[in-house]
PDB file of N, CA and C in Angstrom:
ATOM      1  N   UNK A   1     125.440  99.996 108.713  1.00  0.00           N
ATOM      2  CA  UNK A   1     124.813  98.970 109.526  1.00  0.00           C
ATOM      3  C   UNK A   1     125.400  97.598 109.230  1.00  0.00           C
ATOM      4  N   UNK A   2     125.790  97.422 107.750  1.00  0.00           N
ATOM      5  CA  UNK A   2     126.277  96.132 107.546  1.00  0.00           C
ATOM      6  C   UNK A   2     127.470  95.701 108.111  1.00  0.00           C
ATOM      7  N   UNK A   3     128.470  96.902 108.483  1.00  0.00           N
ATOM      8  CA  UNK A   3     129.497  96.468 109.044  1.00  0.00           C
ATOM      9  C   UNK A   3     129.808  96.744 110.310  1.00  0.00           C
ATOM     10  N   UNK A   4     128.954  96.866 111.327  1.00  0.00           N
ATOM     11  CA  UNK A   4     128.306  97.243 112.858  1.00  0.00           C
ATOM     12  C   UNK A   4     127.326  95.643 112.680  1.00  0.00           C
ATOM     13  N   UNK A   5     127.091  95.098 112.051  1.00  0.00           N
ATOM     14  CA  UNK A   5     126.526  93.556 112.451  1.00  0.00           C
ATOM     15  C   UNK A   5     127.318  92.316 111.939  1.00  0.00           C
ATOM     16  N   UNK A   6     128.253  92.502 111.358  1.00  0.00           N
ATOM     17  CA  UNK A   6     129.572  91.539 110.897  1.00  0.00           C
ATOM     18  C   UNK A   6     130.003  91.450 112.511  1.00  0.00           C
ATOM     19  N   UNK A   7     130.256  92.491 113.415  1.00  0.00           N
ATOM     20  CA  UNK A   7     130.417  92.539 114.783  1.00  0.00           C
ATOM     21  C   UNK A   7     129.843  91.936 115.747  1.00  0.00           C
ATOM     22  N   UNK A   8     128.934  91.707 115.374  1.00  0.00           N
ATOM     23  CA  UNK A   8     127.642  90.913 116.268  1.00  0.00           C
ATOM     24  C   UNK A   8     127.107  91.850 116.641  1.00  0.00           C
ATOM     25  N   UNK A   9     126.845  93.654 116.477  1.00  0.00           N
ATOM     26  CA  UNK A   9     125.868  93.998 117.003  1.00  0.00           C
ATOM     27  C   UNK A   9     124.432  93.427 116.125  1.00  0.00           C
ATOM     28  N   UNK A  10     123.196  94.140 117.480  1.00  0.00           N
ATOM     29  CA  UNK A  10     121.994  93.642 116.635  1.00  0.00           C
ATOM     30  C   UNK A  10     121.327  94.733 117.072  1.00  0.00           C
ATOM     31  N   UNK A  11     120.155  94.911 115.173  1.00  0.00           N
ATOM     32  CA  UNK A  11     119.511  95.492 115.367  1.00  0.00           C
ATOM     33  C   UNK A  11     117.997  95.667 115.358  1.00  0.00           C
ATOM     34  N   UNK A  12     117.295  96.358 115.897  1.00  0.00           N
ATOM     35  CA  UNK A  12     116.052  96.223 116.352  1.00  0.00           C
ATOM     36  C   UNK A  12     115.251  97.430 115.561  1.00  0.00           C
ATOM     37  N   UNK A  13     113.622  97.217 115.805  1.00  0.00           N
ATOM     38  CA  UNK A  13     113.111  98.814 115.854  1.00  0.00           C
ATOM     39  C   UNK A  13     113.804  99.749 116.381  1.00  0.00           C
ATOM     40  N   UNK A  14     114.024  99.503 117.825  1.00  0.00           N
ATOM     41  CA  UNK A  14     114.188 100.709 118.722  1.00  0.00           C
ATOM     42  C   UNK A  14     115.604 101.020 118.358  1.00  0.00           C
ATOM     43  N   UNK A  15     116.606 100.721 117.846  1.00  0.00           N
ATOM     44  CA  UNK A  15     117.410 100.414 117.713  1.00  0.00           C
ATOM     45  C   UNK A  15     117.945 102.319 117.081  1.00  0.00           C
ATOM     46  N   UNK A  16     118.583 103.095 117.579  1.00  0.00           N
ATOM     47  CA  UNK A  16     119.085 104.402 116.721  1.00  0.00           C
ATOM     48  C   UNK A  16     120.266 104.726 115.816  1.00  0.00           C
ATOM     49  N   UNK A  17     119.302 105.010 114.634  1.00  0.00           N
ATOM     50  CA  UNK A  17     120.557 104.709 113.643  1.00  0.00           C
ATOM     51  C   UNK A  17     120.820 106.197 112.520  1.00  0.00           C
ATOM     52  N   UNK A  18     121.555 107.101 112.781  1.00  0.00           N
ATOM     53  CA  UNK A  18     121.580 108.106 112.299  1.00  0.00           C
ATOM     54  C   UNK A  18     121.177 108.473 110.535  1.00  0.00           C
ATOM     55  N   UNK A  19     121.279 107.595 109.992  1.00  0.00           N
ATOM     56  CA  UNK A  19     121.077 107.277 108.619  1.00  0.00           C
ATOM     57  C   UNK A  19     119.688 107.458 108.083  1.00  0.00           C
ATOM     58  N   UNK A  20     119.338 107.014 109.340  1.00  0.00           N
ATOM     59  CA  UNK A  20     117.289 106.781 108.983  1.00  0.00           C
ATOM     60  C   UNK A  20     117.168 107.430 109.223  1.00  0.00           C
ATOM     61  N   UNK A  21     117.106 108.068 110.874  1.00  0.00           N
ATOM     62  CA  UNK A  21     116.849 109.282 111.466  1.00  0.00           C
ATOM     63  C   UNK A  21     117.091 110.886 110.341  1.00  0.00           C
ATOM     64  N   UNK A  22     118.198 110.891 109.800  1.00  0.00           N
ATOM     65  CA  UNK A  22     118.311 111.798 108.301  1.00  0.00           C
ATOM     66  C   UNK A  22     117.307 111.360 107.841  1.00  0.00           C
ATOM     67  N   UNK A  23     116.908 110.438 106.744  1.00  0.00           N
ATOM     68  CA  UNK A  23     116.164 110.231 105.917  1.00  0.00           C
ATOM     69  C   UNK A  23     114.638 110.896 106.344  1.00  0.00           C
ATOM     70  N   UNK A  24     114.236 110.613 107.246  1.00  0.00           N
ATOM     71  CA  UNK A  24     112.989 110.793 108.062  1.00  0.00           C
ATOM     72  C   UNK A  24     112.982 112.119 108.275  1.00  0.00           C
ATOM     73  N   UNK A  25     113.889 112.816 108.356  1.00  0.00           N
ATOM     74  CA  UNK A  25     113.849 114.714 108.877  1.00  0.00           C
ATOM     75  C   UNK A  25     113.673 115.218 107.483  1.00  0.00           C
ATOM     76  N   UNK A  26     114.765 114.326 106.595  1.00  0.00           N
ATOM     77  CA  UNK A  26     114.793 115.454 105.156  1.00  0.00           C
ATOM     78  C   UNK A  26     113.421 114.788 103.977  1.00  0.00           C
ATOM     79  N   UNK A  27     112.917 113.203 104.368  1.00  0.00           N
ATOM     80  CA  UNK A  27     111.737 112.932 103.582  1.00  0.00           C
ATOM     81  C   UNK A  27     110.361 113.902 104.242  1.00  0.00           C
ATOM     82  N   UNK A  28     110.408 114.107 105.505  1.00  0.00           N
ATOM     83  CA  UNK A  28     109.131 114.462 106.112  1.00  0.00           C
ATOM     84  C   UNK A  28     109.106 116.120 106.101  1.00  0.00           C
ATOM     85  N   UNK A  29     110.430 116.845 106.368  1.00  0.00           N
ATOM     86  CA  UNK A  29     110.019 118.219 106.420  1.00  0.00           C
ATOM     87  C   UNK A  29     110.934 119.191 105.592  1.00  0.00           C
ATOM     88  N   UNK A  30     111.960 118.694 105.499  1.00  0.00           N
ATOM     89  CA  UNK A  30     112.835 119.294 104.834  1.00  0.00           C
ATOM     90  C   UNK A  30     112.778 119.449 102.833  1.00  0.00           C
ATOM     91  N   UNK A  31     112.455 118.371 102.443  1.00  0.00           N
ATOM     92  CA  UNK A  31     112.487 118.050 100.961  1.00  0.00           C
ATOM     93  C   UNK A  31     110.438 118.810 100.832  1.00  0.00           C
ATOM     94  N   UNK A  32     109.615 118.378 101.572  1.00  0.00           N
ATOM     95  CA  UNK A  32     108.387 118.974 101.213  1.00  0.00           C
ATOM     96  C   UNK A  32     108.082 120.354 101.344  1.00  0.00           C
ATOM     97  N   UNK A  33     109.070 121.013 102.643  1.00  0.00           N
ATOM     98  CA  UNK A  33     109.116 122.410 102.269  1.00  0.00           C
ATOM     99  C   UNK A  33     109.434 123.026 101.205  1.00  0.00           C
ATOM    100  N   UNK A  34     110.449 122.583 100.546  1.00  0.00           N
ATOM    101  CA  UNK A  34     111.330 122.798  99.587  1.00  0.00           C
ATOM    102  C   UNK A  34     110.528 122.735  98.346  1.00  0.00           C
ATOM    103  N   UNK A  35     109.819 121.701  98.220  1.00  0.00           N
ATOM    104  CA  UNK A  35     108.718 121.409  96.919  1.00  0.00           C
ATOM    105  C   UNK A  35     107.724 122.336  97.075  1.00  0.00           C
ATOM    106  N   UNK A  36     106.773 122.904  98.281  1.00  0.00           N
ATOM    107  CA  UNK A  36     105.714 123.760  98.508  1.00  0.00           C
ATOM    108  C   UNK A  36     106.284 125.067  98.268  1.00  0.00           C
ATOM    109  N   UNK A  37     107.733 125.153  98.547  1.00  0.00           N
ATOM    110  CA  UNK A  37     107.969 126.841  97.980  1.00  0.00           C
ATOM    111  C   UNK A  37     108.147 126.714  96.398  1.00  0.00           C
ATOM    112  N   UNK A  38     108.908 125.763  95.945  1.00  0.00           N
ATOM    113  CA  UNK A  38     108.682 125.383  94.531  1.00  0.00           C
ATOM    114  C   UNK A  38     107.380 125.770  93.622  1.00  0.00           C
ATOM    115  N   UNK A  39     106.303 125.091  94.172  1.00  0.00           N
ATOM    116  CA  UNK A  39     105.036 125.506  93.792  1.00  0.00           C
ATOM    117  C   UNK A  39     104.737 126.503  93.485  1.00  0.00           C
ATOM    118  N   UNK A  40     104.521 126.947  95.424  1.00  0.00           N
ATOM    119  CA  UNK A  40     104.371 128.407  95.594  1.00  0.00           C
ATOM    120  C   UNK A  40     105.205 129.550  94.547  1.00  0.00           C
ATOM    121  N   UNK A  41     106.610 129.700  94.116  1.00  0.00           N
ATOM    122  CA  UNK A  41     107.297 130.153  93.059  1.00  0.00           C
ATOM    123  C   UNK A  41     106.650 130.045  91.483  1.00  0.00           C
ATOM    124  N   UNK A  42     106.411 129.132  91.353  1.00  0.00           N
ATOM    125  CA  UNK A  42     106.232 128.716  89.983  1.00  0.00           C
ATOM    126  C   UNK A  42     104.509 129.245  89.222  1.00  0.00           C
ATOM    127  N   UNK A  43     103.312 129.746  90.550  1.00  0.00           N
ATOM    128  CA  UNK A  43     102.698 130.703  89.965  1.00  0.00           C
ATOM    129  C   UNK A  43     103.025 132.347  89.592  1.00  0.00           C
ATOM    130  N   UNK A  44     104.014 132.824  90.038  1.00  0.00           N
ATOM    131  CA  UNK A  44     104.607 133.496  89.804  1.00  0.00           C
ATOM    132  C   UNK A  44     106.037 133.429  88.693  1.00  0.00           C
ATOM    133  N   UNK A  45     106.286 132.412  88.166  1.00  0.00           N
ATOM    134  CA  UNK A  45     107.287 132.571  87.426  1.00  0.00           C
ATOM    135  C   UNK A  45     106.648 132.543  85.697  1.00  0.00           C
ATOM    136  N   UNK A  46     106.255 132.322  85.741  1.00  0.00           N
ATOM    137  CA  UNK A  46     105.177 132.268  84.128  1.00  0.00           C
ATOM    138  C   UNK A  46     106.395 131.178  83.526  1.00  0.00           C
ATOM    139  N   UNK A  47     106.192 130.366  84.179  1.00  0.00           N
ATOM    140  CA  UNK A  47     106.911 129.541  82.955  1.00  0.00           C
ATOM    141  C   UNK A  47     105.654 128.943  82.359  1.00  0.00           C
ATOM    142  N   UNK A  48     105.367 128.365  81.250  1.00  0.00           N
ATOM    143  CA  UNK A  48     104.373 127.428  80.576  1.00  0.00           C
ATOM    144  C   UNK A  48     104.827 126.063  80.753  1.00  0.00           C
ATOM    145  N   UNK A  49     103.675 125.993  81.830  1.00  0.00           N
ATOM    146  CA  UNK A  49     103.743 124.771  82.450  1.00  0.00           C
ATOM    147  C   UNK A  49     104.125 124.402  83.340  1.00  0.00           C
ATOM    148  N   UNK A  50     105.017 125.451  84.144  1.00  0.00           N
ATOM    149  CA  UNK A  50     105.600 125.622  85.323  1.00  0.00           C
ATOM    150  C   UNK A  50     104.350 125.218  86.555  1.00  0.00           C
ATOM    151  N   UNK A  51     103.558 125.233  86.339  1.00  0.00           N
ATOM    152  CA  UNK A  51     102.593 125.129  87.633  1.00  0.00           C
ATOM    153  C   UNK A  51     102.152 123.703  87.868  1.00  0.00           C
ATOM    154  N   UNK A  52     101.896 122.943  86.352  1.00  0.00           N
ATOM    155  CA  UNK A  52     101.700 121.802  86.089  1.00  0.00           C
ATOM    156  C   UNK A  52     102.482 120.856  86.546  1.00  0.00           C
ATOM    157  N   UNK A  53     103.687 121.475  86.340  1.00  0.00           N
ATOM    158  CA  UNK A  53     104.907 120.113  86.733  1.00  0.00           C
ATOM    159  C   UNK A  53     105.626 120.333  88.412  1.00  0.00           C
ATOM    160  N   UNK A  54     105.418 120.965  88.671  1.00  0.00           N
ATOM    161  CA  UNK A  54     105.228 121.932  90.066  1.00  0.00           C
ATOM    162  C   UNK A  54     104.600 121.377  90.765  1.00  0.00           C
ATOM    163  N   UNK A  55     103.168 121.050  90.125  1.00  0.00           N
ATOM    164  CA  UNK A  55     101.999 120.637  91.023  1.00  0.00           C
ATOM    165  C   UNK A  55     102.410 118.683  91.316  1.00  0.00           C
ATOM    166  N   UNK A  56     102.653 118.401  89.902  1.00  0.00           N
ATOM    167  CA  UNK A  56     102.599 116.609  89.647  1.00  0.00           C
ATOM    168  C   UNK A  56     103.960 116.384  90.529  1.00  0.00           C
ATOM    169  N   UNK A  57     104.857 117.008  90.588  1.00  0.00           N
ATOM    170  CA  UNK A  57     105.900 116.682  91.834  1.00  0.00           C
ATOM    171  C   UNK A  57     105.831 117.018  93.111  1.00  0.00           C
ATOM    172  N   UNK A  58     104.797 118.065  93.387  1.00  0.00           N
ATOM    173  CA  UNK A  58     104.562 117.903  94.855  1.00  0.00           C
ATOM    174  C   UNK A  58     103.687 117.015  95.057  1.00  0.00           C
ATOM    175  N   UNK A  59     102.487 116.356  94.361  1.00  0.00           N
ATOM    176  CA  UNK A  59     101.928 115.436  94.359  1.00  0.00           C
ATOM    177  C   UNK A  59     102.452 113.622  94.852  1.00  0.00           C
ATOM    178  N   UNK A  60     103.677 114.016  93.702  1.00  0.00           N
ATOM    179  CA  UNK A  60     103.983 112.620  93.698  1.00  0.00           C
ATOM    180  C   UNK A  60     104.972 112.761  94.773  1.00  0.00           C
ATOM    181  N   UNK A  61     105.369 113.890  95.643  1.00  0.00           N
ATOM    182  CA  UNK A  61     106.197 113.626  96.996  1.00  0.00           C
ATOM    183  C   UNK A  61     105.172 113.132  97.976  1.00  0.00           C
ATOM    184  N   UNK A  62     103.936 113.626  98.023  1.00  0.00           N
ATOM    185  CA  UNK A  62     102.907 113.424  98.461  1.00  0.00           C
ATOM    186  C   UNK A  62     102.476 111.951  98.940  1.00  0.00           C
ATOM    187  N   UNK A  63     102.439 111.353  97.480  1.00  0.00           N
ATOM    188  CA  UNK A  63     102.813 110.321  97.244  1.00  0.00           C
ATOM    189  C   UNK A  63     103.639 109.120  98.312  1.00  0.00           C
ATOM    190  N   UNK A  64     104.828 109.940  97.836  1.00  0.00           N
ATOM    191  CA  UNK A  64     106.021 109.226  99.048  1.00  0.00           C
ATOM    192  C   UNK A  64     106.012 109.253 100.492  1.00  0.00           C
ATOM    193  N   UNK A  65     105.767 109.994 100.595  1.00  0.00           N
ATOM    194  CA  UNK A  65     105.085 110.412 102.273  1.00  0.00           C
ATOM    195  C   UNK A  65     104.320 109.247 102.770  1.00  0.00           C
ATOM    196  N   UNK A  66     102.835 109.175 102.081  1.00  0.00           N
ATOM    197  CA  UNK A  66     101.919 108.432 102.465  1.00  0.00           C
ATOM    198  C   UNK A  66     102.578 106.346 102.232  1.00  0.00           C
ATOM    199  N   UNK A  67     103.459 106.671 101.386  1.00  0.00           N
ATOM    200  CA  UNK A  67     103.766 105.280 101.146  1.00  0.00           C
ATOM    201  C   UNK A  67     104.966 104.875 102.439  1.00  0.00           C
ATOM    202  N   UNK A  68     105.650 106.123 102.643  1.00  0.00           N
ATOM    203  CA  UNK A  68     106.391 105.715 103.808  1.00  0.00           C
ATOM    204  C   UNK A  68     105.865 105.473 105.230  1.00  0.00           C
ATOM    205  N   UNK A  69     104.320 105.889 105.596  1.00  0.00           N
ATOM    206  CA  UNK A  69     103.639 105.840 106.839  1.00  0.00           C
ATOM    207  C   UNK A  69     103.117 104.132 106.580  1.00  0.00           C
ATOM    208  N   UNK A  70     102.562 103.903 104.920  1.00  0.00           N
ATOM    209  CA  UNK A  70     101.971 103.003 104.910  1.00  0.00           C
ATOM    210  C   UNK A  70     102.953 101.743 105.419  1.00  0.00           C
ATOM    211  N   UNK A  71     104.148 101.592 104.614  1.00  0.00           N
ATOM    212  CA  UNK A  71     105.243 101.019 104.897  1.00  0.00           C
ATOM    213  C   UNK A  71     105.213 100.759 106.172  1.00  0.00           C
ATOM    214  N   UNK A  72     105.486 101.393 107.098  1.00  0.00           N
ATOM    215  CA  UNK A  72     105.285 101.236 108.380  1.00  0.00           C
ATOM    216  C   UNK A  72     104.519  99.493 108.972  1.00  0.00           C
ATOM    217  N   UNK A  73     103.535  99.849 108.361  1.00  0.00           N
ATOM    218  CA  UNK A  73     102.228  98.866 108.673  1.00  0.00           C
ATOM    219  C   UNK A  73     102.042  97.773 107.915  1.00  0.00           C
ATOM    220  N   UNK A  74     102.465  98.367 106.947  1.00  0.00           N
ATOM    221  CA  UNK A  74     102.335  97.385 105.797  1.00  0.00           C
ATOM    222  C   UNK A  74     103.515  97.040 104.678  1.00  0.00           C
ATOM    223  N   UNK A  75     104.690  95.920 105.389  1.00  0.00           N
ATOM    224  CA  UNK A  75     105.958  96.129 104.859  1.00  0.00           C
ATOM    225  C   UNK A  75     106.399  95.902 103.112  1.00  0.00           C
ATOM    226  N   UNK A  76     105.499  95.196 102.583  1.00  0.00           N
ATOM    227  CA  UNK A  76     105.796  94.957 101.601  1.00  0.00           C
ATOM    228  C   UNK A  76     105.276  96.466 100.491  1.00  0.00           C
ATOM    229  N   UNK A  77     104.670  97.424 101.423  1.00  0.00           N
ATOM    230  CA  UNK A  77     104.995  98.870 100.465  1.00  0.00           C
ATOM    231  C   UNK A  77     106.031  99.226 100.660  1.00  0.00           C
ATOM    232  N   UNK A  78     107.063  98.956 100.836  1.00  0.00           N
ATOM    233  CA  UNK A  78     108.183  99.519 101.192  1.00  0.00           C
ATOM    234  C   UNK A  78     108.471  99.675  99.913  1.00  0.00           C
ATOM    235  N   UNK A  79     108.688  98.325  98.953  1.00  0.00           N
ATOM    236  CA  UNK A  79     108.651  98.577  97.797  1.00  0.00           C
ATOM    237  C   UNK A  79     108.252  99.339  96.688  1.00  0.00           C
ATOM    238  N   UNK A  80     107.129  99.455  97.177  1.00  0.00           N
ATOM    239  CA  UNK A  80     106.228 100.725  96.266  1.00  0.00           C
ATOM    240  C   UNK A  80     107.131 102.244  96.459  1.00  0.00           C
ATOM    241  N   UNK A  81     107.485 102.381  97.493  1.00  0.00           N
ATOM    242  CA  UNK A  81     107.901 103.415  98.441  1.00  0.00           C
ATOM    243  C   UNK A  81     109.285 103.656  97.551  1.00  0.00           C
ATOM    244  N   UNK A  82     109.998 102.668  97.370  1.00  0.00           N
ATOM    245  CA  UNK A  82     111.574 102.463  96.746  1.00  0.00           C
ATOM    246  C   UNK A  82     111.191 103.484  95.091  1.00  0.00           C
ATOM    247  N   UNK A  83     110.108 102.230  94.790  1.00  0.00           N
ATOM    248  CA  UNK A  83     109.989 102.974  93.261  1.00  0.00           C
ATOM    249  C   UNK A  83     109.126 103.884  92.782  1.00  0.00           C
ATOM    250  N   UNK A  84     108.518 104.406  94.072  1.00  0.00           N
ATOM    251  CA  UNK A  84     107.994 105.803  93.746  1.00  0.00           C
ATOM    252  C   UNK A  84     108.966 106.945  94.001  1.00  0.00           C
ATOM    253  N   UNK A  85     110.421 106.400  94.746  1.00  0.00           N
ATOM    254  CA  UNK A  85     111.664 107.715  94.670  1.00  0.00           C
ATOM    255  C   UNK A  85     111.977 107.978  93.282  1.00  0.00           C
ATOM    256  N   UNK A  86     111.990 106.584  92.802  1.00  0.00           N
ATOM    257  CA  UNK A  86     112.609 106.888  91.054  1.00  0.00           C
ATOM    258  C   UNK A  86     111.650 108.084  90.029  1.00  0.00           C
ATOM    259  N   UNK A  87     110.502 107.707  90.232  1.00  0.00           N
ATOM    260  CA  UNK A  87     109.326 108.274  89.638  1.00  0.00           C
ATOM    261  C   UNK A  87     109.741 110.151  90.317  1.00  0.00           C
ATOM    262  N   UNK A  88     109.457 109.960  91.376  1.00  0.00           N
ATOM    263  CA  UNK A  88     109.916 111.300  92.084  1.00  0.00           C
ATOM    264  C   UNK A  88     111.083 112.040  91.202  1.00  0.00           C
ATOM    265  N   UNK A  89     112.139 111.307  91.482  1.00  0.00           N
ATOM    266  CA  UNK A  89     113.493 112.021  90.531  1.00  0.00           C
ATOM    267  C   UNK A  89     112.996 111.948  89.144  1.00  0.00           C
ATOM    268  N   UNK A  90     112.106 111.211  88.685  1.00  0.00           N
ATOM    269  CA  UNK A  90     112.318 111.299  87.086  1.00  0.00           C
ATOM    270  C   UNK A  90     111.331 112.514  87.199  1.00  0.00           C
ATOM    271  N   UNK A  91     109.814 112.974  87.809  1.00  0.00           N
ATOM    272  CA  UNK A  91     108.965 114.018  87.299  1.00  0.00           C
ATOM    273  C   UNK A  91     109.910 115.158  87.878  1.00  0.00           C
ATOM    274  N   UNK A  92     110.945 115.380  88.647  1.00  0.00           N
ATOM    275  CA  UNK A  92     111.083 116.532  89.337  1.00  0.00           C
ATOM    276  C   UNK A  92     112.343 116.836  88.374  1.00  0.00           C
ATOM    277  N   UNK A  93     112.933 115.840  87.440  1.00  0.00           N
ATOM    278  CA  UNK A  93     114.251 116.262  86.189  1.00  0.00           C
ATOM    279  C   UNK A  93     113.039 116.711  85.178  1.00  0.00           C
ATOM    280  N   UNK A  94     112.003 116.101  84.880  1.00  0.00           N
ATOM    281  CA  UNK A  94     111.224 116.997  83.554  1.00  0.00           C
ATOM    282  C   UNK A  94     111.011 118.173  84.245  1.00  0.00           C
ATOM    283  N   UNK A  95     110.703 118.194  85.289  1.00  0.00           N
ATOM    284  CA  UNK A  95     110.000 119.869  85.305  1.00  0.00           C
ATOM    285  C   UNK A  95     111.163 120.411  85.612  1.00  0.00           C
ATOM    286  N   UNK A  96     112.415 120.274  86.080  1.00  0.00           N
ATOM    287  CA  UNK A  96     113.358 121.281  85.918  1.00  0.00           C
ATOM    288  C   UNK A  96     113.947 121.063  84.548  1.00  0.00           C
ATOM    289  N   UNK A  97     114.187 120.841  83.549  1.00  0.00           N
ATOM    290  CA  UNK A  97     114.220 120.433  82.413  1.00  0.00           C
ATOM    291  C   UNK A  97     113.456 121.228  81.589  1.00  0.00           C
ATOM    292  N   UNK A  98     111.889 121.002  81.531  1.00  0.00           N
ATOM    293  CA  UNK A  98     111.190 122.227  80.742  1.00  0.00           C
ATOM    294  C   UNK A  98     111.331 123.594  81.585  1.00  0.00           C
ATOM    295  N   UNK A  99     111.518 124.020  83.013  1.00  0.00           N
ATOM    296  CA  UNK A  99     111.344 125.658  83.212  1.00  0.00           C
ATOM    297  C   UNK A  99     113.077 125.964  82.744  1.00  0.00           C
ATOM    298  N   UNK A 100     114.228 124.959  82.651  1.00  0.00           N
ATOM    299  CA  UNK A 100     115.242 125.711  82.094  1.00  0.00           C
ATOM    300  C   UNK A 100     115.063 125.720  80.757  1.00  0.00           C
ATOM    301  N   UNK A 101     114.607 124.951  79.691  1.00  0.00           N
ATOM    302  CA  UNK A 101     114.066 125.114  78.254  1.00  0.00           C
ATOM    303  C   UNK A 101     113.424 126.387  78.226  1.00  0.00           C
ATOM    304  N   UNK A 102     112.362 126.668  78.979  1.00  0.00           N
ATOM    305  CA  UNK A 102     111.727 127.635  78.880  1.00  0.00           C
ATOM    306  C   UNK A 102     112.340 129.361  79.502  1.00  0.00           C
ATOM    307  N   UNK A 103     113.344 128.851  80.327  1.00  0.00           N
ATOM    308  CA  UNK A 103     114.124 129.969  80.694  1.00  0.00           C
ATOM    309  C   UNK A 103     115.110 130.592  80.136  1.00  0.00           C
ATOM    310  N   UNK A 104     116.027 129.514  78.733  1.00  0.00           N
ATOM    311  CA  UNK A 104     116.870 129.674  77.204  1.00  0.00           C
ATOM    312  C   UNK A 104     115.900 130.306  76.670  1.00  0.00           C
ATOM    313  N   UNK A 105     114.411 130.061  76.513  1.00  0.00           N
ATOM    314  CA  UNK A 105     114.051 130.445  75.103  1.00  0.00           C
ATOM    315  C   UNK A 105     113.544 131.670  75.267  1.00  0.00           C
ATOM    316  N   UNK A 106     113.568 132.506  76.759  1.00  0.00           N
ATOM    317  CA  UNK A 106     112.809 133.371  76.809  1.00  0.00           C
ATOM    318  C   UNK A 106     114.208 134.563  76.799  1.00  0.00           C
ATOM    319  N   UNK A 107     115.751 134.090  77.133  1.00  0.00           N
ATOM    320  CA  UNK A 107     116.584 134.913  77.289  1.00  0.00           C
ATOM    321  C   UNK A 107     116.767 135.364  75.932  1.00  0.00           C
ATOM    322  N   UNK A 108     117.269 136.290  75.158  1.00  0.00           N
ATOM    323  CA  UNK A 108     117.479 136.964  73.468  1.00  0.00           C
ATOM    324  C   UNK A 108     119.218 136.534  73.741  1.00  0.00           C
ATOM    325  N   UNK A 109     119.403 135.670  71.923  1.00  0.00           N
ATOM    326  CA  UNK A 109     120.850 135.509  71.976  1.00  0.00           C
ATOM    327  C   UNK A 109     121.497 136.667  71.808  1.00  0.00           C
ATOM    328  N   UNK A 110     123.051 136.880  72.313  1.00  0.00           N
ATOM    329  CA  UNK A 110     123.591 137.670  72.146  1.00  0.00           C
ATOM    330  C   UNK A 110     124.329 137.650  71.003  1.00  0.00           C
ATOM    331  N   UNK A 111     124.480 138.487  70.117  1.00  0.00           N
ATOM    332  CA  UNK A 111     125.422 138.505  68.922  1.00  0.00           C
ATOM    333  C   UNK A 111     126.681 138.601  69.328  1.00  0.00           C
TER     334      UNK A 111
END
């Protein structure tokens, strides 16, 4: 966009910009499917703790969702919105982090 308005285009709401339009398909249906089968998996995987951290990252996508509608309306969540992605990536590296800890300790070393 920055270098499509060095041009003098301008842009608006209505304005279609493939970049967002991604963001919006893979924040709204694509990335939350992905977390609900996560879940859904993880009562079945017996990891310890697997359900817990499972649960607090679909939560906190949850999270993101609602901050991106709020955003909408209310621009200065946008911000909130920014640094609840970080939070997002940081709970969704612990919980893949402990079920691979927990997936080493359950394999027997090989001699």
């Amino acid at each position: 966009m920055v270098h499509r308005t060095d041009d003098g285009v301008l842009y608006t709401k209505d304005t279609e910009n493939g970049g967002l339009a991604l963001h919006q398909v893979l924040g709204e249906m694509v990335i939350p499917l992905v977390a609900l089968a996560f879940l859904i998996v993880a009562f079945f995987a017996r990891i310890p703790g697997g359900v817990k951290w499972a649960a607090i990252t679909f939560g906190v996508l949850v999270l993101q969702i609602l901050l991106a509608y709020a955003g909408k309306a209310l621009p200065f969540v946008g911000v909130l919105h920014a640094i609840n992605a970080f939070a997002l990536a940081a709970v969704a590296s612990i919980a893949m982090r402990k079920a691979r800890l927990a997936g080493s300790a359950a394999q027997p070393v090989a001699a």
